[in-house]
PDB file of N, CA and C in Angstrom:
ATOM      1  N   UNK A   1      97.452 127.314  95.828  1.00  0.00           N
ATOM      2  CA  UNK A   1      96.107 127.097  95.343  1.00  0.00           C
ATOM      3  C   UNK A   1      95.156 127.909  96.214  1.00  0.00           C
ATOM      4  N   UNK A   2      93.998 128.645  95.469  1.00  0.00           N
ATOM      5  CA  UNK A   2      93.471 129.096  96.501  1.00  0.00           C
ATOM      6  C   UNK A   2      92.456 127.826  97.093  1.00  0.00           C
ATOM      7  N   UNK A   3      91.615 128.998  97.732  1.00  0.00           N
ATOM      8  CA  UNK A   3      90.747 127.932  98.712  1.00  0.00           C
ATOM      9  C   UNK A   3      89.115 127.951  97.593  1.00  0.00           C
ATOM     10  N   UNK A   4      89.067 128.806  96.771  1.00  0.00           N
ATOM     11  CA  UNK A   4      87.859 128.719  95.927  1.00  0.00           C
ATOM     12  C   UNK A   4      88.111 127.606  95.028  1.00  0.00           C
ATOM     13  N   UNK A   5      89.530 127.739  93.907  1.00  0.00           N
ATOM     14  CA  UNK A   5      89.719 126.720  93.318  1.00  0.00           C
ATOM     15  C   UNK A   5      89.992 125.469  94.385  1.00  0.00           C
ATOM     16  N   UNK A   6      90.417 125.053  95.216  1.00  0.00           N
ATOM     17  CA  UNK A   6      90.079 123.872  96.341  1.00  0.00           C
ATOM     18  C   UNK A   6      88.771 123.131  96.147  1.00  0.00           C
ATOM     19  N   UNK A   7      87.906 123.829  96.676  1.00  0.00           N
ATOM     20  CA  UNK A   7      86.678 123.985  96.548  1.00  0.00           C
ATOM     21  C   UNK A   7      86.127 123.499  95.692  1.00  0.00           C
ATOM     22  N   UNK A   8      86.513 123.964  94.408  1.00  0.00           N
ATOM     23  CA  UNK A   8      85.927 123.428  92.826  1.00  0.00           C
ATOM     24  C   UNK A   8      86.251 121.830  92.459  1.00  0.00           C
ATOM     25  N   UNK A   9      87.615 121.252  92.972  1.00  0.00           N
ATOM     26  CA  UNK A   9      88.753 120.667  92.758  1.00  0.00           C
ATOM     27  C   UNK A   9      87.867 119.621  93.659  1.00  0.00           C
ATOM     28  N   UNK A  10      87.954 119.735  95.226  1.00  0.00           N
ATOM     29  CA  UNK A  10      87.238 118.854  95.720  1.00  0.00           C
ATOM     30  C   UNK A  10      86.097 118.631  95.935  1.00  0.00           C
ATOM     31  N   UNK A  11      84.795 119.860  95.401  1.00  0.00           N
ATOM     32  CA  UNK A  11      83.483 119.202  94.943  1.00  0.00           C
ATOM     33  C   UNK A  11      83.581 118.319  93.649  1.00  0.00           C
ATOM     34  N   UNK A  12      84.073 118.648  92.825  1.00  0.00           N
ATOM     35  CA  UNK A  12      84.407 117.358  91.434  1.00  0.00           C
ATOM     36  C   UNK A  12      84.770 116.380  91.828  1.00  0.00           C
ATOM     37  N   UNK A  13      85.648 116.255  92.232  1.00  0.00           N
ATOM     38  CA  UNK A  13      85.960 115.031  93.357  1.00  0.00           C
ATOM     39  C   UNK A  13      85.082 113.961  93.888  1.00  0.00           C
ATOM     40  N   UNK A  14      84.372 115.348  94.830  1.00  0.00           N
ATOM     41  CA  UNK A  14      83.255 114.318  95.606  1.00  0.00           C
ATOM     42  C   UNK A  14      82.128 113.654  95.038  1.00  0.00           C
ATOM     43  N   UNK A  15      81.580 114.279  94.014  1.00  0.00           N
ATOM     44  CA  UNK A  15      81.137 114.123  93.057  1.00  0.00           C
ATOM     45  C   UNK A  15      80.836 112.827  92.228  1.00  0.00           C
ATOM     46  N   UNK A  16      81.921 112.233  91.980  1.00  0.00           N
ATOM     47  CA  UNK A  16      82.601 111.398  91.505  1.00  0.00           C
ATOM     48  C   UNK A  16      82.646 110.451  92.304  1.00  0.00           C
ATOM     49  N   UNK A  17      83.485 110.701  93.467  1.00  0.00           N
ATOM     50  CA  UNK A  17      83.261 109.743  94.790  1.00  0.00           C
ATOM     51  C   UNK A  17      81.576 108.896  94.822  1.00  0.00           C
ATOM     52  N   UNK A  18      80.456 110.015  95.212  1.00  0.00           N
ATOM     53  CA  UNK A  18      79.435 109.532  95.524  1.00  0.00           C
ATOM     54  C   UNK A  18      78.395 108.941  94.117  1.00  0.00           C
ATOM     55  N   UNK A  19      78.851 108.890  92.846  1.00  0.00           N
ATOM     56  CA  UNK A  19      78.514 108.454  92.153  1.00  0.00           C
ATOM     57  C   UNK A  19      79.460 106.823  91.811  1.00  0.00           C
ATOM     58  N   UNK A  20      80.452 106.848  92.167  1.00  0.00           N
ATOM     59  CA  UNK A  20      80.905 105.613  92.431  1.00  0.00           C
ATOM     60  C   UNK A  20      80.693 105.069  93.263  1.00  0.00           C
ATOM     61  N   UNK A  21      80.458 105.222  94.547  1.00  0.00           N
ATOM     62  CA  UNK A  21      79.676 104.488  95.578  1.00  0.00           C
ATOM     63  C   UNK A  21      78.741 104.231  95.675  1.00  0.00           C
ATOM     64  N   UNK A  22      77.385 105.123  94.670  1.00  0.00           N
ATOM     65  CA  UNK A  22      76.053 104.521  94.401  1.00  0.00           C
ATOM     66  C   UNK A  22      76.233 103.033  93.161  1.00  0.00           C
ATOM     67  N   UNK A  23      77.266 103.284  91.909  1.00  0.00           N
ATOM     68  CA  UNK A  23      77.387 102.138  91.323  1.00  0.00           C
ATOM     69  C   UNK A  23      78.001 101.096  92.428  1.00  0.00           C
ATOM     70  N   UNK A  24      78.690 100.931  93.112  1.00  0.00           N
ATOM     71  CA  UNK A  24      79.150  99.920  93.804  1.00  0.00           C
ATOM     72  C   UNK A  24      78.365  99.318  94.847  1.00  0.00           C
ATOM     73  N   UNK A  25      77.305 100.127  95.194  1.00  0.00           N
ATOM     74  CA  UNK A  25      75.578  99.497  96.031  1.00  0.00           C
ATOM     75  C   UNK A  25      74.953  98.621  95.052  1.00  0.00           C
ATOM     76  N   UNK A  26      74.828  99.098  94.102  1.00  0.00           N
ATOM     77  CA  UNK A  26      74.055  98.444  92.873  1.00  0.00           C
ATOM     78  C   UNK A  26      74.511  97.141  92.797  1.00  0.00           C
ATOM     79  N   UNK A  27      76.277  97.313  92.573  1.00  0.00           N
ATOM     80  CA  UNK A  27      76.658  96.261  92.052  1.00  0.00           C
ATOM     81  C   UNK A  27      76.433  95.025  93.123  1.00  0.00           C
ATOM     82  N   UNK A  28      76.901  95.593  94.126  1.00  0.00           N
ATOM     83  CA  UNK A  28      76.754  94.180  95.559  1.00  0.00           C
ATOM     84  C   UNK A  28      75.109  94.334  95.519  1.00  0.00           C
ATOM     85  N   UNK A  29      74.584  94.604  94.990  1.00  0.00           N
ATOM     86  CA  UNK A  29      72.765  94.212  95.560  1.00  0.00           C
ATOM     87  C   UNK A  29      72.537  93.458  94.258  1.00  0.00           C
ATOM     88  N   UNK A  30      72.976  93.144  93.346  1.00  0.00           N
ATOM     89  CA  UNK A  30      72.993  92.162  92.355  1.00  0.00           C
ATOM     90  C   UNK A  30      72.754  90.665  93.019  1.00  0.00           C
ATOM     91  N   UNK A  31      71.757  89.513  92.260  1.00  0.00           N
ATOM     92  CA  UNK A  31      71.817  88.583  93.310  1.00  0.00           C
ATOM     93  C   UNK A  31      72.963  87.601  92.771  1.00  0.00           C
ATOM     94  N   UNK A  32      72.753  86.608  93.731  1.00  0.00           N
ATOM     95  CA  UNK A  32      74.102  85.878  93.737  1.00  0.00           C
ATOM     96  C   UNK A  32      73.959  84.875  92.327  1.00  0.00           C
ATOM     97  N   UNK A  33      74.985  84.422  91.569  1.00  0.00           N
ATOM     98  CA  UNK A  33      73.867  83.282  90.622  1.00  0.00           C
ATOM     99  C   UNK A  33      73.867  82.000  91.481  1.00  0.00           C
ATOM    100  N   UNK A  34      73.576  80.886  90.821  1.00  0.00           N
ATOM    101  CA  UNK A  34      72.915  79.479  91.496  1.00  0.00           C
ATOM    102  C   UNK A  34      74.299  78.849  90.796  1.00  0.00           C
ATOM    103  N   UNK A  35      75.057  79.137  90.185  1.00  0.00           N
ATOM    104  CA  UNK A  35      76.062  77.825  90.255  1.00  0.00           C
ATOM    105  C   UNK A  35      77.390  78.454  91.364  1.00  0.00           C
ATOM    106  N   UNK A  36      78.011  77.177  91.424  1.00  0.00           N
ATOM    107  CA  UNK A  36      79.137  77.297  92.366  1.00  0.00           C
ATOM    108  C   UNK A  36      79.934  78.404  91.955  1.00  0.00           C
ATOM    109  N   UNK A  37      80.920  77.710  91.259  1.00  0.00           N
ATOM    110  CA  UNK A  37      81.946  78.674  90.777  1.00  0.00           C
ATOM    111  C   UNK A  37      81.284  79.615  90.355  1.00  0.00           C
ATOM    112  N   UNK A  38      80.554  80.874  89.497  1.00  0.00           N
ATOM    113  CA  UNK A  38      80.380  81.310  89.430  1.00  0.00           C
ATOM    114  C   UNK A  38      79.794  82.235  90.482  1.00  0.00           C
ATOM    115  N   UNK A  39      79.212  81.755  92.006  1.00  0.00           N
ATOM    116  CA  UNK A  39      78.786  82.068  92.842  1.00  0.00           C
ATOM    117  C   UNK A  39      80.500  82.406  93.789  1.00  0.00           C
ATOM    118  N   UNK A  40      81.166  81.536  93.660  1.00  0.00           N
ATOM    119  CA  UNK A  40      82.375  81.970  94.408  1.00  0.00           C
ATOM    120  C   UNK A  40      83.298  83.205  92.987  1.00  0.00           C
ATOM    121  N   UNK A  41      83.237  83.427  92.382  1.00  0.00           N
ATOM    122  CA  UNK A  41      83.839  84.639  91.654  1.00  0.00           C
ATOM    123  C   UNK A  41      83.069  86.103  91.891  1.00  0.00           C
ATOM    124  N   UNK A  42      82.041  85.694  92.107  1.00  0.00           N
ATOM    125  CA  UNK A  42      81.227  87.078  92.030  1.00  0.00           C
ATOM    126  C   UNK A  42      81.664  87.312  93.222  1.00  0.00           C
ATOM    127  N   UNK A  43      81.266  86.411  94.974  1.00  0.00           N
ATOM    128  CA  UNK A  43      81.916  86.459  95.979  1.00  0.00           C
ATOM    129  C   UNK A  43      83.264  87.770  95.675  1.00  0.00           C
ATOM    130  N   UNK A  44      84.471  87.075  95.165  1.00  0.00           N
ATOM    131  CA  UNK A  44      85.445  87.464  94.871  1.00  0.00           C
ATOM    132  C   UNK A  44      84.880  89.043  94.462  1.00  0.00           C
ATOM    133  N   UNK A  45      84.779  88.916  93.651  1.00  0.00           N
ATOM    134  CA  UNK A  45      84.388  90.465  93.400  1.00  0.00           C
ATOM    135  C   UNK A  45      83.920  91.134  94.196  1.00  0.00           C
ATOM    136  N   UNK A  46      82.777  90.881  94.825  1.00  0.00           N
ATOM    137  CA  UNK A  46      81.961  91.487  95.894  1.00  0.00           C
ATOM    138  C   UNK A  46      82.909  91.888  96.713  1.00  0.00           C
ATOM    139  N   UNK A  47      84.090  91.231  97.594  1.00  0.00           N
ATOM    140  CA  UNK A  47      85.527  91.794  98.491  1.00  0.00           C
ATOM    141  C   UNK A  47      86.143  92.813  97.592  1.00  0.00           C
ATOM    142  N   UNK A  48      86.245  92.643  96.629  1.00  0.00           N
ATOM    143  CA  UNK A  48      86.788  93.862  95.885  1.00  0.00           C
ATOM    144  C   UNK A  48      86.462  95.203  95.744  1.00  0.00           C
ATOM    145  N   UNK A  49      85.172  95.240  95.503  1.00  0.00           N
ATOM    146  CA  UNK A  49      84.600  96.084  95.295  1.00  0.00           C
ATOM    147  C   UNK A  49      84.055  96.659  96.529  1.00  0.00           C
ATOM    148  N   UNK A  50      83.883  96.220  97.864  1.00  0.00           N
ATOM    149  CA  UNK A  50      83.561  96.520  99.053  1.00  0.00           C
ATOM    150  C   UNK A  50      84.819  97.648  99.528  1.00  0.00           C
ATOM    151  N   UNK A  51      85.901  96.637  99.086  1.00  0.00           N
ATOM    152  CA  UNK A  51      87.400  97.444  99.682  1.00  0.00           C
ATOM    153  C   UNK A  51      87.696  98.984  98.958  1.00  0.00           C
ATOM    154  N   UNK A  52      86.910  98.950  97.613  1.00  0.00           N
ATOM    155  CA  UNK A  52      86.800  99.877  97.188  1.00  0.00           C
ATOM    156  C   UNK A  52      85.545 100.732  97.561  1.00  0.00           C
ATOM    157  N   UNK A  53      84.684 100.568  98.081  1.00  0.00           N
ATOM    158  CA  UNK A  53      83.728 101.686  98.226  1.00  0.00           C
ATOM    159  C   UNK A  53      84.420 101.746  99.959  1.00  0.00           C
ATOM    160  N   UNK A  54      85.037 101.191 100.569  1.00  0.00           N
ATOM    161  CA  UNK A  54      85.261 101.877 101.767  1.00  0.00           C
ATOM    162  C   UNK A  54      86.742 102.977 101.543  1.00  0.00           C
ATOM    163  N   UNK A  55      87.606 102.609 100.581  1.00  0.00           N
ATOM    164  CA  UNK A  55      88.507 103.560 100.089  1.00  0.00           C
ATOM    165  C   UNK A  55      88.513 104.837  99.731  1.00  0.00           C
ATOM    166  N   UNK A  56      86.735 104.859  98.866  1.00  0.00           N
ATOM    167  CA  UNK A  56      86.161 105.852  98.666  1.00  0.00           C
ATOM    168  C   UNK A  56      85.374 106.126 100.265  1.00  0.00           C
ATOM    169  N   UNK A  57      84.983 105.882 100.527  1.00  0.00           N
ATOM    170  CA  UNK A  57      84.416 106.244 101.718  1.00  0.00           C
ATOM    171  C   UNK A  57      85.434 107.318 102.775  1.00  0.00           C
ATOM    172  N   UNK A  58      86.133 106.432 102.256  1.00  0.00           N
ATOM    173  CA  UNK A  58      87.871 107.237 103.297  1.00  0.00           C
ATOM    174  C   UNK A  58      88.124 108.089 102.778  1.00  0.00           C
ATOM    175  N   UNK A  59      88.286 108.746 101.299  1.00  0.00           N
ATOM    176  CA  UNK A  59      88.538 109.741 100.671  1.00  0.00           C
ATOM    177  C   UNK A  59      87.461 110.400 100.575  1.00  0.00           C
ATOM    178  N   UNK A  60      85.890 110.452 101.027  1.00  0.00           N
ATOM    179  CA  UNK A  60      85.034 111.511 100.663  1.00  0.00           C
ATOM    180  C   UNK A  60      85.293 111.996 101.945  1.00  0.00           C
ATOM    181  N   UNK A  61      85.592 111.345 103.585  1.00  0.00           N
ATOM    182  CA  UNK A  61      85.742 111.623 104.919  1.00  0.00           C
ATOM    183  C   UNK A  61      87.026 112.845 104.502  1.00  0.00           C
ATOM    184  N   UNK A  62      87.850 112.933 103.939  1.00  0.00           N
ATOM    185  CA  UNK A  62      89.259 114.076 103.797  1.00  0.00           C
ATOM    186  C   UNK A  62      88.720 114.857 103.111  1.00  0.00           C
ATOM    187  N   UNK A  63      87.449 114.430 102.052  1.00  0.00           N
ATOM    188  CA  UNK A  63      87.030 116.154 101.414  1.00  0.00           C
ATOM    189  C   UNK A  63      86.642 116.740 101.988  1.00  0.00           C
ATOM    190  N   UNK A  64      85.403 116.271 102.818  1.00  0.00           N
ATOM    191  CA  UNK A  64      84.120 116.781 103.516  1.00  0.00           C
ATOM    192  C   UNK A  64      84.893 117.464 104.584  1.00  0.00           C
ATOM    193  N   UNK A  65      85.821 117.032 105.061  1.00  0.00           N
ATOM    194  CA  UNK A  65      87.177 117.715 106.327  1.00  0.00           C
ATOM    195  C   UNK A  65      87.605 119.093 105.550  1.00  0.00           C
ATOM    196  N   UNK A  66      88.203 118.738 104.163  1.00  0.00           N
ATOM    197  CA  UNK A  66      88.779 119.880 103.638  1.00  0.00           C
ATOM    198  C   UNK A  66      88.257 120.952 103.134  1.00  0.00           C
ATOM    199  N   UNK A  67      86.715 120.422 102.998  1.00  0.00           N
ATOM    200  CA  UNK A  67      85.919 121.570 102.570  1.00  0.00           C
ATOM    201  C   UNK A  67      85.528 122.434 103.973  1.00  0.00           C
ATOM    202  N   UNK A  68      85.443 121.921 105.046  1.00  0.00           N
ATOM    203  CA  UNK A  68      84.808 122.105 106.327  1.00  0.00           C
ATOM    204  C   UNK A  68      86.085 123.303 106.299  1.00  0.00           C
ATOM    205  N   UNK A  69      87.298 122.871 106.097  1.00  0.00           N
ATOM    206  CA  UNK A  69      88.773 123.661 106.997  1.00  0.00           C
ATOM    207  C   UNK A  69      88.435 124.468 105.583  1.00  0.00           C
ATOM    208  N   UNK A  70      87.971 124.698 104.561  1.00  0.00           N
ATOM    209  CA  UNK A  70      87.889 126.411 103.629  1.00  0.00           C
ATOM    210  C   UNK A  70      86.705 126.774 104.409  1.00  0.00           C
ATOM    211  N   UNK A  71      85.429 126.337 104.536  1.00  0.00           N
ATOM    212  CA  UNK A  71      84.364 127.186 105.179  1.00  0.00           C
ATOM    213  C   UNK A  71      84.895 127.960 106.501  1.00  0.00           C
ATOM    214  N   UNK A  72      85.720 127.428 107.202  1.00  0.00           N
ATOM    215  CA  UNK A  72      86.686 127.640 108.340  1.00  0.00           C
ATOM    216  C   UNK A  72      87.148 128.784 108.593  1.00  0.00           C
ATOM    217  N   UNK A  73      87.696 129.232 106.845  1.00  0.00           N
ATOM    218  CA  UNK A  73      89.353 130.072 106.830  1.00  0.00           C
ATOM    219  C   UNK A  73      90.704 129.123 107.204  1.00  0.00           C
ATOM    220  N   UNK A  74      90.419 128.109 107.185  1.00  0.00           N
ATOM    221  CA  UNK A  74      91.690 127.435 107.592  1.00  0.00           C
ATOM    222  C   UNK A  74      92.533 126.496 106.582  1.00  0.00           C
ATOM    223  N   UNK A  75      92.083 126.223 105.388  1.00  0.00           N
ATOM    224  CA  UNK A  75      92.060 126.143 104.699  1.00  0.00           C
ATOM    225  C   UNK A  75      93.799 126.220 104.062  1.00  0.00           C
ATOM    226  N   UNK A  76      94.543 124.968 103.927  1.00  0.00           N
ATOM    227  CA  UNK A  76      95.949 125.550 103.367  1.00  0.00           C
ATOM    228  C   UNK A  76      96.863 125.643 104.841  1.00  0.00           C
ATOM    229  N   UNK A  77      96.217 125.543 106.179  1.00  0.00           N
ATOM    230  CA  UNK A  77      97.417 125.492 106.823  1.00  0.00           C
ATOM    231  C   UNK A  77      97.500 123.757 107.683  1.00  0.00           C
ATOM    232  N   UNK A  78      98.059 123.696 108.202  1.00  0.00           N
ATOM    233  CA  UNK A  78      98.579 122.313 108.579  1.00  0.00           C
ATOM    234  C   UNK A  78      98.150 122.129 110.535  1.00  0.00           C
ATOM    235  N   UNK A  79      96.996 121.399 109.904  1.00  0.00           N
ATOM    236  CA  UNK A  79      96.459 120.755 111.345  1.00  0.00           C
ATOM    237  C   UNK A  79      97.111 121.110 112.624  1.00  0.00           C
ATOM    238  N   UNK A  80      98.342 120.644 111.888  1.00  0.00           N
ATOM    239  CA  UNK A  80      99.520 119.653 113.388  1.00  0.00           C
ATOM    240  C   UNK A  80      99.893 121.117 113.510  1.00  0.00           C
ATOM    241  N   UNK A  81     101.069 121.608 112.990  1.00  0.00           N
ATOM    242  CA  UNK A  81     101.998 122.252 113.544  1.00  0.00           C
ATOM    243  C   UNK A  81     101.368 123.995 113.213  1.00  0.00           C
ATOM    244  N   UNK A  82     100.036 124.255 112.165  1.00  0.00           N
ATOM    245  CA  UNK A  82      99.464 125.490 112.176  1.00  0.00           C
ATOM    246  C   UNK A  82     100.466 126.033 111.003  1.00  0.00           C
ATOM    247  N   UNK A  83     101.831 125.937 110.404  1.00  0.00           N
ATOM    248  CA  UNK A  83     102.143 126.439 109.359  1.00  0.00           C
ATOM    249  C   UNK A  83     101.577 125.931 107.863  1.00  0.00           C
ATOM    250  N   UNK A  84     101.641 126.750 106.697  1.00  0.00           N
ATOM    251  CA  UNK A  84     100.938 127.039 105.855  1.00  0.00           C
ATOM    252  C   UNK A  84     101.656 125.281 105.063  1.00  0.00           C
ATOM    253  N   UNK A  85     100.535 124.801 104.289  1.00  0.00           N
ATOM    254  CA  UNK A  85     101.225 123.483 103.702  1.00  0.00           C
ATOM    255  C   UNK A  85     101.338 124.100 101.859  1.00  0.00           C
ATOM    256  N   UNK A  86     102.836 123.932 101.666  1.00  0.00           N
ATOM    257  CA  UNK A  86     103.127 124.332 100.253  1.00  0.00           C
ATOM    258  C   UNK A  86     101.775 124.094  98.692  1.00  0.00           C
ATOM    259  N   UNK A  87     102.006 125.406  98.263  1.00  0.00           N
ATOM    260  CA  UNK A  87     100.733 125.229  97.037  1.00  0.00           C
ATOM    261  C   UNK A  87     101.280 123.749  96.066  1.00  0.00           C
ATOM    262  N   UNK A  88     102.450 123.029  96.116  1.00  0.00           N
ATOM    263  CA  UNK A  88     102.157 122.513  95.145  1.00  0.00           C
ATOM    264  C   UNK A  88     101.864 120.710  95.477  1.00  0.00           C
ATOM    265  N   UNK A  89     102.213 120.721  97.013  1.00  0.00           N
ATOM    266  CA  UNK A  89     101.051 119.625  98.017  1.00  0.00           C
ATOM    267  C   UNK A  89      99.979 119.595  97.580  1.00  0.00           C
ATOM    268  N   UNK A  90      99.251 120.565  98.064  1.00  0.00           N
ATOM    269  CA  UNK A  90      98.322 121.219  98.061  1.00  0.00           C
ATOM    270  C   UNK A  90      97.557 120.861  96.756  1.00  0.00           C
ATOM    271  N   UNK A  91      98.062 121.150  95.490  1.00  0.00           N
ATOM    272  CA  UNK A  91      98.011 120.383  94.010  1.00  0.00           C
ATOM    273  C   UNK A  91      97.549 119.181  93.388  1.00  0.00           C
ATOM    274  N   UNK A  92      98.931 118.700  94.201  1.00  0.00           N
ATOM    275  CA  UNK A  92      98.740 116.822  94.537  1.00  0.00           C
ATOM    276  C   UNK A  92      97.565 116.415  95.150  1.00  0.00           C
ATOM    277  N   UNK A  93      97.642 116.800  96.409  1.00  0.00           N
ATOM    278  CA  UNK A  93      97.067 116.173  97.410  1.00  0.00           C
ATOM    279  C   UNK A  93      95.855 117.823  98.256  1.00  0.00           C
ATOM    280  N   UNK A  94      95.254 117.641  97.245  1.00  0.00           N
ATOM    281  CA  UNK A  94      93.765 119.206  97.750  1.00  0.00           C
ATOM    282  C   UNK A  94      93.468 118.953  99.331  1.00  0.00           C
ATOM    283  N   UNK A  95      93.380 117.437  99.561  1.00  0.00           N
ATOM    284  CA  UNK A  95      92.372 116.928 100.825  1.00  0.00           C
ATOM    285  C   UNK A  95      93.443 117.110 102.063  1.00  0.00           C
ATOM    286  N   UNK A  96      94.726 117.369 102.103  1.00  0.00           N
ATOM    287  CA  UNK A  96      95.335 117.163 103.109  1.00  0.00           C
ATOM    288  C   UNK A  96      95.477 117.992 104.250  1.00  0.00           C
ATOM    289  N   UNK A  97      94.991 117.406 104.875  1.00  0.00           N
ATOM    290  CA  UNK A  97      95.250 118.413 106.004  1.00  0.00           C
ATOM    291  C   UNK A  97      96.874 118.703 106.921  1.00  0.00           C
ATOM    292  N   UNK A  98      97.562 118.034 106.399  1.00  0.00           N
ATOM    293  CA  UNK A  98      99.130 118.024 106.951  1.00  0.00           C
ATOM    294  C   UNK A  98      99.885 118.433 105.861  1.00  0.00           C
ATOM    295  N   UNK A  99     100.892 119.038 106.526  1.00  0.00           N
ATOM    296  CA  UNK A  99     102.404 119.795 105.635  1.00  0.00           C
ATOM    297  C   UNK A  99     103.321 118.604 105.486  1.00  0.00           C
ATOM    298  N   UNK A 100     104.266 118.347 105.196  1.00  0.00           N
ATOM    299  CA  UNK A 100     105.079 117.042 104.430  1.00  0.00           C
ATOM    300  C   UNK A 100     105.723 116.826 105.987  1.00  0.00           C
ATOM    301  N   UNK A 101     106.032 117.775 106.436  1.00  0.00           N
ATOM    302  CA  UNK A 101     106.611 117.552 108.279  1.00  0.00           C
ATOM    303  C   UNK A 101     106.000 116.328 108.851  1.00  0.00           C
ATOM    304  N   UNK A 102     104.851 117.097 108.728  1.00  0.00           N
ATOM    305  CA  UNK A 102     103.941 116.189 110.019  1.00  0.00           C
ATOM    306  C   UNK A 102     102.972 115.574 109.370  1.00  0.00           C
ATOM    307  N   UNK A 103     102.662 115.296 108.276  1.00  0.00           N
ATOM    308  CA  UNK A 103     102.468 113.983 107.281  1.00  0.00           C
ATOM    309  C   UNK A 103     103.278 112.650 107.783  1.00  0.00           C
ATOM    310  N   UNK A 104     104.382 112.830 107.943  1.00  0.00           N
ATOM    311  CA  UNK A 104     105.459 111.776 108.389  1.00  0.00           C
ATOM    312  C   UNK A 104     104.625 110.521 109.809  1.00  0.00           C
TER     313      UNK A 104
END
C-alpha cells in the first residue's frame, strides 16, 4: 500500500472516528430520566457507550501515529525491528505500526 493511499484510508477513518465520538458526547449529556429502572438502563448504556468512545479514542491515537510515521517517510516500516511490514498487513490493519514479528 502506498503511503498516499494510507493516508486517504486513515483520514476516512478518522473521520468517522471523530464524528462518532461527537455522537457519543451528545448521547452521555442527555439527562438522566426520573424513574428508577429506567434511570438504571440508561446508566447501563452510558458504560457502554463510554467503553466505546474510549476504544475510539484508542484507535484515533494509532491514526494520528500513522499519519505522523507517512509525514515522517516512515511510513510501512516496523517500529520495533525497522523492517518493512508486509502490504497486505498493512491492508488489514493501515494503523500499525508493527510487522507480525514484533506485533507478538
Amino acid at each position: 500500500m502506498t503511503p498516499e493511499t494510507a493516508r486517504k484510508i486513515l483520514n476516512a477513518r478518522r473521520k468517522e472516528l471523530l464524528a462518532s465520538l461527537l455522537s457519543i458526547e451528545d448521547q452521555l449529556d442527555d439527562p438522566m430520566p426520573q424513574d428508577w429502572d429506567d434511570a438504571a438502563t440508561e446508566r447501563q448504556g452510558d458504560e457502554v457507550l463510554s467503553a466505546l468512545g474510549l476504544s475510539d479514542q484508542a484507535e484515533l491515537r494509532r491514526i494520528d501515529a500513522a499519519l505522523a510515521r507517512i509525514e515522517a517517510g516512515e511510513y510501512g516500516d516496523c517500529v520495533k525491528c525497522g523492517n518493512p511490514i508486509p502490504k497486505k498487513r498493512l491492508e488489514l490493519l493501515p494503523d500499525t505500526p508493527f510487522c507480525a514479528n514484533c506485533a507478538v
